[in-house]
Protein backbone atom coordinates (compact mmCIF):
# COMPACT_ATOMS: atom_id res chain seq x y z
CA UNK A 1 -10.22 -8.43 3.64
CA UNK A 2 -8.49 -5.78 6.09
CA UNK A 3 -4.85 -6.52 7.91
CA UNK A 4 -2.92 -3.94 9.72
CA UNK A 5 -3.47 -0.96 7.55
CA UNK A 6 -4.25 -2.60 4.06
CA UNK A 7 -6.97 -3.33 2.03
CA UNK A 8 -6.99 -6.47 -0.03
CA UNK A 9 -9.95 -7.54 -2.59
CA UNK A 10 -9.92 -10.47 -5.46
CA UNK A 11 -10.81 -9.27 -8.70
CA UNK A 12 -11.10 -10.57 -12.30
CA UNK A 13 -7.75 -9.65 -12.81
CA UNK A 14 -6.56 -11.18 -10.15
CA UNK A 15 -5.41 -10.05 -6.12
CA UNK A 16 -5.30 -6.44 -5.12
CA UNK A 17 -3.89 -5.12 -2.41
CA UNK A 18 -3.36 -1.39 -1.30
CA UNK A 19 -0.82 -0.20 0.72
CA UNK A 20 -0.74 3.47 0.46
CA UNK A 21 -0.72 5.54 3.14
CA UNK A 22 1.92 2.72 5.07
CA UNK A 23 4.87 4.29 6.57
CA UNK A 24 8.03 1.95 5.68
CA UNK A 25 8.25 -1.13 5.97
CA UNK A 26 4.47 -2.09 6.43
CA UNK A 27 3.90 -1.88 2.54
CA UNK A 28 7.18 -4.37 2.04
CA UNK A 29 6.00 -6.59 5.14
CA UNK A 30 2.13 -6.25 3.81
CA UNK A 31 3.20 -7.61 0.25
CA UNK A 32 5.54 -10.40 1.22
CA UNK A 33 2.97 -11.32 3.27
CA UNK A 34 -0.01 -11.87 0.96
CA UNK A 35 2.36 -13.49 -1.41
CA UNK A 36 3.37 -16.07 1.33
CA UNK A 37 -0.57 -17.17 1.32
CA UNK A 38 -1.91 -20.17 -0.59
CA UNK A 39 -5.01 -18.40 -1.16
CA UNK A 40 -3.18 -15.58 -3.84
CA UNK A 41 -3.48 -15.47 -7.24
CA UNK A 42 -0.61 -15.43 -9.69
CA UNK A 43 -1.28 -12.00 -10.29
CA UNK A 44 -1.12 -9.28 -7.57
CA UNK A 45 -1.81 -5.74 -8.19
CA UNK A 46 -0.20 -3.63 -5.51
CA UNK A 47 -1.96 0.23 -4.89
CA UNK A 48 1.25 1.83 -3.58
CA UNK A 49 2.46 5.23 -3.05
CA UNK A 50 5.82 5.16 -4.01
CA UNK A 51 8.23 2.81 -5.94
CA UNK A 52 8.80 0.26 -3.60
CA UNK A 53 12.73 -0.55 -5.13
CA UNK A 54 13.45 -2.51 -1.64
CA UNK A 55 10.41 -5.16 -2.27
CA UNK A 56 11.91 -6.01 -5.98
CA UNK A 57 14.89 -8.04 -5.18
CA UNK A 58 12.24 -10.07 -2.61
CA UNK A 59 10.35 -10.53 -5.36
CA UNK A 60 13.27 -12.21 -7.25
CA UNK A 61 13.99 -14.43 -4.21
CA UNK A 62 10.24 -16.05 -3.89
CA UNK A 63 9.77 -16.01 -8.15
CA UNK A 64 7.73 -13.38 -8.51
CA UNK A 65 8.33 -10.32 -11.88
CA UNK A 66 7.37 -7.22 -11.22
CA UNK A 67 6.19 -4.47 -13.96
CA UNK A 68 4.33 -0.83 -13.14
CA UNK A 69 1.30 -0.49 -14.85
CA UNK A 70 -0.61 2.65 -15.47
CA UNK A 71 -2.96 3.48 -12.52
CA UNK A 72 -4.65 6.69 -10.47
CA UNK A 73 -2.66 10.43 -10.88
CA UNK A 74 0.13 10.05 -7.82
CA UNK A 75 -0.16 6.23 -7.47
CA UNK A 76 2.14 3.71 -8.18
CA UNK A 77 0.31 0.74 -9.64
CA UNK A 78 2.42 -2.56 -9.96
CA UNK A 79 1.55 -5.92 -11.31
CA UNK A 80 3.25 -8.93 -9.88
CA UNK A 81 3.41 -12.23 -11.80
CA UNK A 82 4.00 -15.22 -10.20
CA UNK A 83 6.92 -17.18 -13.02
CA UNK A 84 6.01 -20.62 -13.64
């Protein structure tokens, strides 16, 4: 699946979506969006360029933890965990 600029696949460890390459705020608006969907997982992993610090405290709001996880040299990989 393809929207606006990002690239979204399901795999074993759970939703991925990557939003490099976005200028601001498409990867914010890209995220929230998925999230919003009844199809997602409880686990996200977001393919981002930079550390997105304005997405965290939207996480927060909708019950979602956030940690960064290793991934490729210049990539910031995060893992998003829906709390039960």
């Amino acid at each position: 699946m393809s929207t606006s600029g990002t690239n979204i696949w399901q795999a074993g460890d759970g939703t991925h979506i990557d939003v490099r390459g976005l200028q601001p705020p498409e990867p914010l608006v890209a995220i929230l969006m998925l999230l919003e969907q009844d199809c997602t997982q409880d686990r996200v992993i977001v393919h981002h360029d930079r550390e997105p610090v304005f997405l965290y405290p939207e996480l927060a709001e909708r019950d979602w933890d956030h940690a960064i996880i290793d991934g490729d040299p210049g990539e910031v990989r995060l893992l998003l965990t829906r709390r039960q």
